[in-house]
N, C-alpha and C. Protein backbone atom coordinates (compact mmCIF):
# COMPACT_ATOMS: atom_id res chain seq x y z
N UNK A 1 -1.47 6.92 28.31
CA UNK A 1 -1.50 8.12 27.51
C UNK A 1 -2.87 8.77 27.68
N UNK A 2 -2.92 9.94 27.79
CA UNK A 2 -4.39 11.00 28.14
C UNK A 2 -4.25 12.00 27.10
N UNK A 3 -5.36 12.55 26.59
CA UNK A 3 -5.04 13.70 25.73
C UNK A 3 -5.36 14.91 27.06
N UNK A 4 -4.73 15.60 26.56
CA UNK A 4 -4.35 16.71 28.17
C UNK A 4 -5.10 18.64 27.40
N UNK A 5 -4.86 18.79 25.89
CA UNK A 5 -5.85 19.52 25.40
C UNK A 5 -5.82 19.17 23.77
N UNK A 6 -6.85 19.90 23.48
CA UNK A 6 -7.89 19.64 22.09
C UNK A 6 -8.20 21.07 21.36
N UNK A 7 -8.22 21.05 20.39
CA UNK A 7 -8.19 22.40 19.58
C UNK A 7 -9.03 22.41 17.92
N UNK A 8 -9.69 23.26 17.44
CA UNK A 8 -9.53 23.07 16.04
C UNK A 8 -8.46 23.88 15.49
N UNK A 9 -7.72 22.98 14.49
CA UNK A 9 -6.79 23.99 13.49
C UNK A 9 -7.28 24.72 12.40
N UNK A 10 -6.28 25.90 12.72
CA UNK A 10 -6.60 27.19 12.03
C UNK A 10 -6.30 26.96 10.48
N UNK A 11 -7.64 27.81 9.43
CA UNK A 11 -7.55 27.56 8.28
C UNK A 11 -6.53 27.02 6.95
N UNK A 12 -5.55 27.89 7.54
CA UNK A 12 -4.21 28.11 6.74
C UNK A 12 -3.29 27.06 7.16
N UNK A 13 -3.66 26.91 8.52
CA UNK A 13 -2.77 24.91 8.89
C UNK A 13 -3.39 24.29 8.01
N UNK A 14 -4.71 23.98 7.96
CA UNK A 14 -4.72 22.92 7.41
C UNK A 14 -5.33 22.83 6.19
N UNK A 15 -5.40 24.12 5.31
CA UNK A 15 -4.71 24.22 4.01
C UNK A 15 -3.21 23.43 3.51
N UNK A 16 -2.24 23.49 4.12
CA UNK A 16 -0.95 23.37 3.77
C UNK A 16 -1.31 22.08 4.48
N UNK A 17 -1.62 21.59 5.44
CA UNK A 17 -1.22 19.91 6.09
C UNK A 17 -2.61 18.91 5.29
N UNK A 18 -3.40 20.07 4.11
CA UNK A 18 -3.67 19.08 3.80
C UNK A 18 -3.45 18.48 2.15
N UNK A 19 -2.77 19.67 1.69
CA UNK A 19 -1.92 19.50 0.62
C UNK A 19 -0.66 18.71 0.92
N UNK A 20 0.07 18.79 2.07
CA UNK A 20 1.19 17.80 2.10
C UNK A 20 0.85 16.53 2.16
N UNK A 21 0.23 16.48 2.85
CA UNK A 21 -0.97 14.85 3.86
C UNK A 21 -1.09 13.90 1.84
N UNK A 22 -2.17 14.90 1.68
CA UNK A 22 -2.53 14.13 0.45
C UNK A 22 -1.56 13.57 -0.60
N UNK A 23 -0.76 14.62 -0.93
CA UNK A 23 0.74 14.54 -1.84
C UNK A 23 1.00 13.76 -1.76
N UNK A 24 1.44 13.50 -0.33
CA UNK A 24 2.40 12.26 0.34
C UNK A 24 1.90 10.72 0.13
N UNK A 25 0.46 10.75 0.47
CA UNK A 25 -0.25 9.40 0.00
C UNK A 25 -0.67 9.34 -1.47
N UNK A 26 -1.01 10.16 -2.04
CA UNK A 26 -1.92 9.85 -3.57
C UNK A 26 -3.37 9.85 -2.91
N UNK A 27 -3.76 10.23 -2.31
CA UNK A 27 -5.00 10.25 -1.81
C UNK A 27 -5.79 10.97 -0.91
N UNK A 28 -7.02 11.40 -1.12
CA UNK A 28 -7.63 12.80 -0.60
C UNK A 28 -7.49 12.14 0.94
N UNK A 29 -6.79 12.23 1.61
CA UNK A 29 -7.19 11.84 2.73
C UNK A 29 -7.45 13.04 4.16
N UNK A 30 -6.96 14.15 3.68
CA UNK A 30 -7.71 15.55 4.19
C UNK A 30 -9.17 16.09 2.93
N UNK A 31 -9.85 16.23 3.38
CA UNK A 31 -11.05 16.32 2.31
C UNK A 31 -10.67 17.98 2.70
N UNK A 32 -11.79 18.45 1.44
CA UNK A 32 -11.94 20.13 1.51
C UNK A 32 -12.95 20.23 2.81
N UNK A 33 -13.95 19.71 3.12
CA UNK A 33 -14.59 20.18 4.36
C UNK A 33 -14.36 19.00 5.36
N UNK A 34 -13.16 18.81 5.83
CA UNK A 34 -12.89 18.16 6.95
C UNK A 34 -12.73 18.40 8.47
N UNK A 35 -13.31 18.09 9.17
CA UNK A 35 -13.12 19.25 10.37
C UNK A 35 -11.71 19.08 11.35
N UNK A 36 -10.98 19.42 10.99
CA UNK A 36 -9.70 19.06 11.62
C UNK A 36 -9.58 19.52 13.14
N UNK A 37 -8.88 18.76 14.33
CA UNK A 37 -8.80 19.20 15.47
C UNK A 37 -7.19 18.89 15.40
N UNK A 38 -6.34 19.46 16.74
CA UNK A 38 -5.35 19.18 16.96
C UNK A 38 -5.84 18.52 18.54
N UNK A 39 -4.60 17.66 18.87
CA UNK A 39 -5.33 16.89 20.60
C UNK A 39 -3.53 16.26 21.10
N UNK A 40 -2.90 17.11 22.20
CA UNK A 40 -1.92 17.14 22.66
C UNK A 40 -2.02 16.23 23.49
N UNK A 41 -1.15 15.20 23.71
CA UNK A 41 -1.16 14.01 25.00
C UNK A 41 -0.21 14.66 25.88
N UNK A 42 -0.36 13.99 27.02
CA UNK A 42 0.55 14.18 28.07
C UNK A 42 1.84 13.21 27.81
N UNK A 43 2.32 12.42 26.80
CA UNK A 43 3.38 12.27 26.40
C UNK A 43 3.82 13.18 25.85
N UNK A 44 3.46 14.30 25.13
CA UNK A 44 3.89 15.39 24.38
C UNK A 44 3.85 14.79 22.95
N UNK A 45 2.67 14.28 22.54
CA UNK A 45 2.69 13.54 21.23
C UNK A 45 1.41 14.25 20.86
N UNK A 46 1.44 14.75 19.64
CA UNK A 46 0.34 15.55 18.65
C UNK A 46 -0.43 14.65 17.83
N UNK A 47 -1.83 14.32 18.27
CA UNK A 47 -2.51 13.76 17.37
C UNK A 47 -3.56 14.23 16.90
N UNK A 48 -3.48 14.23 15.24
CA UNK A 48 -4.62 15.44 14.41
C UNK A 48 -5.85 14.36 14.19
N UNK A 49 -7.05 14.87 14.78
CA UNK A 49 -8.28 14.21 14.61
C UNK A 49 -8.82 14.75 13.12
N UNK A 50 -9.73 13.73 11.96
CA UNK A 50 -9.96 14.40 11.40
C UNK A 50 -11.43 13.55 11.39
N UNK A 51 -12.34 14.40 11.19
CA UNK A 51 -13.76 14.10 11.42
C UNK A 51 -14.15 13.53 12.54
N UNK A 52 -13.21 13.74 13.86
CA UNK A 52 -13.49 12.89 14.81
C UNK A 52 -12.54 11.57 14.93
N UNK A 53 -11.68 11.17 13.61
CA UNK A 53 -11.21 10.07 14.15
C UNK A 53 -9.74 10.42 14.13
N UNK A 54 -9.25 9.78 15.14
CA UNK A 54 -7.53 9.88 15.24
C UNK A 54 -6.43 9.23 14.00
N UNK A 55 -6.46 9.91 12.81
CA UNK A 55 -6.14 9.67 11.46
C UNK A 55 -4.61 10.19 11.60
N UNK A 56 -4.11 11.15 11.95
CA UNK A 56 -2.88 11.73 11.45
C UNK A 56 -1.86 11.75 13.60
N UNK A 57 -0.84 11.77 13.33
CA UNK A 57 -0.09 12.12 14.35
C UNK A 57 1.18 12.33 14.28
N UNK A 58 2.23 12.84 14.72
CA UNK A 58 3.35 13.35 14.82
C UNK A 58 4.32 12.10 15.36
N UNK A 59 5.23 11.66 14.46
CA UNK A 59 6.18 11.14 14.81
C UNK A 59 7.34 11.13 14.82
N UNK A 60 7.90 11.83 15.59
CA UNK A 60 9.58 12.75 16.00
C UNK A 60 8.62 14.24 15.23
N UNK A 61 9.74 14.53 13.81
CA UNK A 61 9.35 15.74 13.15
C UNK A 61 8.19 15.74 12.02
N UNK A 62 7.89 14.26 12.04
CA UNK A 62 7.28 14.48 10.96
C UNK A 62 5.76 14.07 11.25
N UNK A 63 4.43 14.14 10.42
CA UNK A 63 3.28 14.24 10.80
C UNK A 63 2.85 12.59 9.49
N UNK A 64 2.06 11.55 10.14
CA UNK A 64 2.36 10.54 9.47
C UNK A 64 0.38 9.54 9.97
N UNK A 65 -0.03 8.45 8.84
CA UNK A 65 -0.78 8.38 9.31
C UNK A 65 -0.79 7.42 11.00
N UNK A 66 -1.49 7.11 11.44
CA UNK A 66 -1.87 5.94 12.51
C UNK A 66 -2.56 4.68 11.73
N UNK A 67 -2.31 3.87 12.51
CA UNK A 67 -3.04 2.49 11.66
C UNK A 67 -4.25 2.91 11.66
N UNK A 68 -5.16 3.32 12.57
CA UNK A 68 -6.14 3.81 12.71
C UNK A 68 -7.10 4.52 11.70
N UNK A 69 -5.97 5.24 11.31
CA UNK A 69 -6.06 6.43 10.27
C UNK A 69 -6.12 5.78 9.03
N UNK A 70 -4.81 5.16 8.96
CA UNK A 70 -4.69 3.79 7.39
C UNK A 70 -6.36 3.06 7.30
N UNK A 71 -6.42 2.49 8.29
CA UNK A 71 -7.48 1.54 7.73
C UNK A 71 -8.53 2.09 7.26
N UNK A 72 -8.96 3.35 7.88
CA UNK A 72 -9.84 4.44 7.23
C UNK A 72 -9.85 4.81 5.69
N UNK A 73 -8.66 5.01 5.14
CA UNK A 73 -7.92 5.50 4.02
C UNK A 73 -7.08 4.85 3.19
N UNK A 74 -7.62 4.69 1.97
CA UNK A 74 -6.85 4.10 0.98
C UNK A 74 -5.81 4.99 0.56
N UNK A 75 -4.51 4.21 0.65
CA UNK A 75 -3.84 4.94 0.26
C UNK A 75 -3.11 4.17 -0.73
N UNK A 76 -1.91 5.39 -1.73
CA UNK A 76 -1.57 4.89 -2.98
C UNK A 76 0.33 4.83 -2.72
N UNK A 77 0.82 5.68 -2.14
CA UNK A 77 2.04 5.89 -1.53
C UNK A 77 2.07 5.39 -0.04
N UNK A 78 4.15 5.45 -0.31
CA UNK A 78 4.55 5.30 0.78
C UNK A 78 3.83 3.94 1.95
N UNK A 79 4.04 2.86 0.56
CA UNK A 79 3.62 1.58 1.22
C UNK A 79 4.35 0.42 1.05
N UNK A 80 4.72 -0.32 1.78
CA UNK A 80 5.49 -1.73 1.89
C UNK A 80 4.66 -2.82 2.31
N UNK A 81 4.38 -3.95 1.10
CA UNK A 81 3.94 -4.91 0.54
C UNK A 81 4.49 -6.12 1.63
N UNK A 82 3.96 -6.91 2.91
CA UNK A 82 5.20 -7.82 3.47
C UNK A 82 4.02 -9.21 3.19
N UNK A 83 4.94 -10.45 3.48
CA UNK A 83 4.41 -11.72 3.60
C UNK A 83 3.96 -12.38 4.94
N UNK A 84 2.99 -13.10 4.52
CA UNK A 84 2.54 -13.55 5.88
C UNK A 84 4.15 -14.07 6.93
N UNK A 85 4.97 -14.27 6.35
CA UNK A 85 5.95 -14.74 7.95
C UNK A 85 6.38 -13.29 8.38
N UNK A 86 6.29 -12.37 7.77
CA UNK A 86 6.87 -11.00 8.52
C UNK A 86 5.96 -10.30 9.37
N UNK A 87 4.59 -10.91 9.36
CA UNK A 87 3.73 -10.29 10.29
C UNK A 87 3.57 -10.67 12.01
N UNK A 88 3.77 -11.69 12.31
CA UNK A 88 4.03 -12.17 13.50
C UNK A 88 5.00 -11.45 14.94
N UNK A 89 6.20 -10.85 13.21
CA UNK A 89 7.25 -10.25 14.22
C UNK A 89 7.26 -8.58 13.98
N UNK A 90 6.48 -8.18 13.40
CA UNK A 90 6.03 -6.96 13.25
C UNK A 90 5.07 -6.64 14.36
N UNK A 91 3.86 -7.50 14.60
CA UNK A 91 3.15 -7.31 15.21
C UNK A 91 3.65 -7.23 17.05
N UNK A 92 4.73 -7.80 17.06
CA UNK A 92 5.75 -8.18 18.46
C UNK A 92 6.63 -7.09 18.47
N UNK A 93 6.07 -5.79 17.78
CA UNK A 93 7.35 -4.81 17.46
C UNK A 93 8.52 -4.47 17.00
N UNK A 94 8.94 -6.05 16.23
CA UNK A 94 10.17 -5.79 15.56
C UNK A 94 10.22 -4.89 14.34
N UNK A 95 11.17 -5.06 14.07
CA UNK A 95 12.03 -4.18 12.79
C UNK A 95 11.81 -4.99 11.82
N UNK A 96 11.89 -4.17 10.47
CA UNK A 96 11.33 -5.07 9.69
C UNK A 96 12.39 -5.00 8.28
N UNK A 97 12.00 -6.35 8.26
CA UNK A 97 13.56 -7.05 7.36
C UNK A 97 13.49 -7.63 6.04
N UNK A 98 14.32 -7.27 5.20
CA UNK A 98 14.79 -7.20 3.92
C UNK A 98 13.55 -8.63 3.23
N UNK A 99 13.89 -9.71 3.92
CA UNK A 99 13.08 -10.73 3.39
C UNK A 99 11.80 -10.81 3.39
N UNK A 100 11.38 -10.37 4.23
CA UNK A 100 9.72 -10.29 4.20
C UNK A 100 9.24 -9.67 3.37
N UNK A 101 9.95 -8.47 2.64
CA UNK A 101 9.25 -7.48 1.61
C UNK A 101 8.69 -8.05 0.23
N UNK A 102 7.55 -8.10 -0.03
CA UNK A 102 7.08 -8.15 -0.98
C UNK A 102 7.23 -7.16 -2.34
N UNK A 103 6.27 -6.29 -1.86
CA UNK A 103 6.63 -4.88 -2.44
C UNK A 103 7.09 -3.72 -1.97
N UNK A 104 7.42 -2.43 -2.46
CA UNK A 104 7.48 -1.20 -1.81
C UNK A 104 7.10 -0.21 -2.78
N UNK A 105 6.80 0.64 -2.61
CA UNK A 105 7.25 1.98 -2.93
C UNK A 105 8.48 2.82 -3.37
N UNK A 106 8.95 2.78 -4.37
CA UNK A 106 10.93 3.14 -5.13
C UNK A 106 10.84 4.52 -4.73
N UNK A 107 9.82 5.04 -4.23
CA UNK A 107 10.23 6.31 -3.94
C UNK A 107 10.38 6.66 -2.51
N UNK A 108 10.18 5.70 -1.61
CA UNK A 108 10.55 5.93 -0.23
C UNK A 108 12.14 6.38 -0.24
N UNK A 109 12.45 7.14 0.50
CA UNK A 109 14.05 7.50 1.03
C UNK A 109 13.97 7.04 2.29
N UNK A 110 15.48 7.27 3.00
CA UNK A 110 16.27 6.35 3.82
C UNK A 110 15.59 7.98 4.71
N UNK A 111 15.05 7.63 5.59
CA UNK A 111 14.16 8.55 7.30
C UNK A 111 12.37 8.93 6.81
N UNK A 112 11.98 8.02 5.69
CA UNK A 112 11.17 8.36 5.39
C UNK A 112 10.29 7.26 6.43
N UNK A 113 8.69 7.81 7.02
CA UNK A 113 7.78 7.00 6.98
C UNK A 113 7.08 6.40 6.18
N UNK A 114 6.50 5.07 6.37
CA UNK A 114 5.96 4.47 5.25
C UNK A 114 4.90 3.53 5.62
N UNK A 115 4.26 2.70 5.84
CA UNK A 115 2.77 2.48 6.28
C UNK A 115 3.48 0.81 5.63
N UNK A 116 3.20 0.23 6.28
CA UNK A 116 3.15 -1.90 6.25
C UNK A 116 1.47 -2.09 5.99
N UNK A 117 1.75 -2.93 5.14
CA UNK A 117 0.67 -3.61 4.43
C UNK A 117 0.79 -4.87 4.27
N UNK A 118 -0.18 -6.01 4.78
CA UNK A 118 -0.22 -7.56 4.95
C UNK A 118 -0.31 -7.98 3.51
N UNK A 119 -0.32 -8.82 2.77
CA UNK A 119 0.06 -9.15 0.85
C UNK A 119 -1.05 -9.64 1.18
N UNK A 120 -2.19 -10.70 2.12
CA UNK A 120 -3.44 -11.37 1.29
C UNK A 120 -4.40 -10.39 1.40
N UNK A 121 -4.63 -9.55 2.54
CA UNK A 121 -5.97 -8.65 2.75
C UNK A 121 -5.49 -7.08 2.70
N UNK A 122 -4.15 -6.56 2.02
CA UNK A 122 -3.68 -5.53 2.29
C UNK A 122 -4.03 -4.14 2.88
N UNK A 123 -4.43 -5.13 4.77
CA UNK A 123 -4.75 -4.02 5.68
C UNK A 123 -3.53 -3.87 5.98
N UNK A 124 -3.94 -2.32 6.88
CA UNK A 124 -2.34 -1.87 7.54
C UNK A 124 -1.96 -2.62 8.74
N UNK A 125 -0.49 -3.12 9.03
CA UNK A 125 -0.23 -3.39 10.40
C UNK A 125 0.73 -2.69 11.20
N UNK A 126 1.29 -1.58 10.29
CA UNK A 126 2.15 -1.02 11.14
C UNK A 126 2.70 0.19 10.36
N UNK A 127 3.62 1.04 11.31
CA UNK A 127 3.97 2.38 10.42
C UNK A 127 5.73 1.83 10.75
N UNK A 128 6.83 2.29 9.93
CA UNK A 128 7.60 1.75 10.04
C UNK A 128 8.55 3.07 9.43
N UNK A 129 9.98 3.47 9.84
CA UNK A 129 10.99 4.82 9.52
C UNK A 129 11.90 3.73 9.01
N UNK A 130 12.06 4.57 7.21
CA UNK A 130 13.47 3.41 6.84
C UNK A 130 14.20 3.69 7.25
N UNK A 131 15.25 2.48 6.83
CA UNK A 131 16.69 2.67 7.03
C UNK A 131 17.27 2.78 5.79
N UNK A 132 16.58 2.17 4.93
CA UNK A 132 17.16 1.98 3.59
C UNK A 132 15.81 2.48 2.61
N UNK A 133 16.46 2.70 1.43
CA UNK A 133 15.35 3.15 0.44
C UNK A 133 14.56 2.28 -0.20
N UNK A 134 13.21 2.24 -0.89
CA UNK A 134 12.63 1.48 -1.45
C UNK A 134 12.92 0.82 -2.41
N UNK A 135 13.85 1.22 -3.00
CA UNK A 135 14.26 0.44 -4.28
C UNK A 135 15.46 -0.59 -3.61
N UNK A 136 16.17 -0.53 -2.39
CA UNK A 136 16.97 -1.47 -1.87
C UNK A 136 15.67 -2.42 -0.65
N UNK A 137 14.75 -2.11 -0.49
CA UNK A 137 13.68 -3.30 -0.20
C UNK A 137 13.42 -3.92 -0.75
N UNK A 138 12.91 -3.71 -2.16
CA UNK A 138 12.59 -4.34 -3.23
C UNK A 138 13.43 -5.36 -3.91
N UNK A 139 15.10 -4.97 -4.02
CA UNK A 139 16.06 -5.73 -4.32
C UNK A 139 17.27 -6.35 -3.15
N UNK A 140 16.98 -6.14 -1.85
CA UNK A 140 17.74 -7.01 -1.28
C UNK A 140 17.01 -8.49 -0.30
N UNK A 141 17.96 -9.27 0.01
CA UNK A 141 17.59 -10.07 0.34
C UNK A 141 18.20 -10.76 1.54
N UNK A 142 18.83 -9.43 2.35
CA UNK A 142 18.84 -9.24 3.68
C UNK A 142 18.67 -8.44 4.71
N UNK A 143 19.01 -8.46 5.79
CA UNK A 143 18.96 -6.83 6.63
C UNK A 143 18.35 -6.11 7.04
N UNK A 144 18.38 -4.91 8.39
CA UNK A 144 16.71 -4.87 8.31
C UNK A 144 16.71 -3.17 7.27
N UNK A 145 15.26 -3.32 6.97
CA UNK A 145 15.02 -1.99 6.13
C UNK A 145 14.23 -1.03 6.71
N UNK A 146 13.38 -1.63 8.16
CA UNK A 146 12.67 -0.40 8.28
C UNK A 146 12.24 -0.28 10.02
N UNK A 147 11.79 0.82 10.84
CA UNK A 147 12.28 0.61 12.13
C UNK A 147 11.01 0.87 12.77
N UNK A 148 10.49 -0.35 12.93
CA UNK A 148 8.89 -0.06 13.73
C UNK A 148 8.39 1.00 14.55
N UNK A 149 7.80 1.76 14.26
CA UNK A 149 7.17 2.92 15.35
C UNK A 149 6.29 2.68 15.61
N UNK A 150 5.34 1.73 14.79
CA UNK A 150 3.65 2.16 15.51
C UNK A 150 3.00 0.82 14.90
N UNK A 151 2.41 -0.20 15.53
CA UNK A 151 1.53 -1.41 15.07
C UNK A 151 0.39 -1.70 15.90
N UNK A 152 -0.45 -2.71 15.16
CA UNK A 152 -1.74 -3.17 15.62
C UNK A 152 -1.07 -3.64 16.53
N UNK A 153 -2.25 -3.43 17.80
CA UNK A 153 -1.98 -4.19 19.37
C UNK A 153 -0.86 -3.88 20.86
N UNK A 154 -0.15 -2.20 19.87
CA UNK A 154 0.81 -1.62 20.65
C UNK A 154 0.07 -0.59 21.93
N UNK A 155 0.78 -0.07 22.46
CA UNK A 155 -0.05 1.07 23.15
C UNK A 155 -0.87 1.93 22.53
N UNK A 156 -0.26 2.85 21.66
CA UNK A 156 -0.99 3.74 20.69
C UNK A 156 -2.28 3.23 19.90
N UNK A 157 -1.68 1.99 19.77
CA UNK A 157 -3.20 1.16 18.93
C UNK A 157 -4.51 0.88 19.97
N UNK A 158 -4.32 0.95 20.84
CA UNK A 158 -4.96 0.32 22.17
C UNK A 158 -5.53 1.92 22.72
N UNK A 159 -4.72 2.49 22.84
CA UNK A 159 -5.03 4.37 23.14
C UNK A 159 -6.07 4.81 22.32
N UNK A 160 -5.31 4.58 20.92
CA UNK A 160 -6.46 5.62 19.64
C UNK A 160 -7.92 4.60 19.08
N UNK A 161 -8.11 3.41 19.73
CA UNK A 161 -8.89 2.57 19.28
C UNK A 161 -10.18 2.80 20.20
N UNK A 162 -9.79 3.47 21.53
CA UNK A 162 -10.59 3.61 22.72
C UNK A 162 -10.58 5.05 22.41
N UNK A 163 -10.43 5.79 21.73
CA UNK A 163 -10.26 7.57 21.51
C UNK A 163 -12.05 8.23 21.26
């Protein structure tokens, strides 16, 4: 992956991406004087730099953080709580399943992104699109619930770590 061009976004973008951004987490994670860039790969994948670091990026339609971005940023939303045996196979790119969940977020919906969080040091390990809603993570005790897009040690992690 190469970033192929680089831009700053215009005021009024990121007015609105940084009222959604924040909403979405519970947390300032676009500041009022942040210097936002946009940076197009030659995969055709949009990743929004903010102060220089590769924090936000586009996944399918929607704009979501990077682990990268997570570990930077505390966030309060749109997080799933897993146990140490679900990290092994997260980290190997699997899908991630009903049993491992610790906690979640009841307000995730079923195509929502949502950010994986390890239960002893609750760093991020991965970004994950449900299948099911947070309140059926929380209460089931099979199946998988959520569909790995993005983890420590993948390409993207390895790309935006060298950025």
């Amino acid at each position: 992956m190469k970033i192929t061009s680089r831009h700053h976004m215009r005021s009024d973008k990121i007015r609105d991406l940084r009222n959604e951004i924040n909403e979405m987490f519970g947390s300032d994670v676009i500041k009022l004087d942040s210097d936002v860039e946009v940076a197009e790969t030659d995969e055709g994948h949009n990743l929004i730099f903010i102060d220089k670091e590769p924090v936000l990026m586009e996944f399918g339609d929607d704009v979501f953080l990077t682990i990268v971005g997570a570990l930077n940023n505390d966030v309060d939303k749109r997080r799933v709580v897993v146990d140490q045996g679900a990290i092994p196979f997260l980290l190997n790119g699997a899908d991630l399943m009903a049993p491992g969940v610790v906690t979640a977020d009841v307000d995730i919906g079923v195509n929502d992104l949502f950010l994986v969080v390890e239960e002893e040091h609750e760093k991020p390990i991965a970004v994950c699109r449900a299948v099911e809603d947070g309140v059926f993570m929380v209460e089931s005790d099979s199946g998988k619930v959520g569909e790995n897009v993005h983890y420590v040690q993948d390409e993207l992690w390895d790309f935006l770590k060298d950025v």
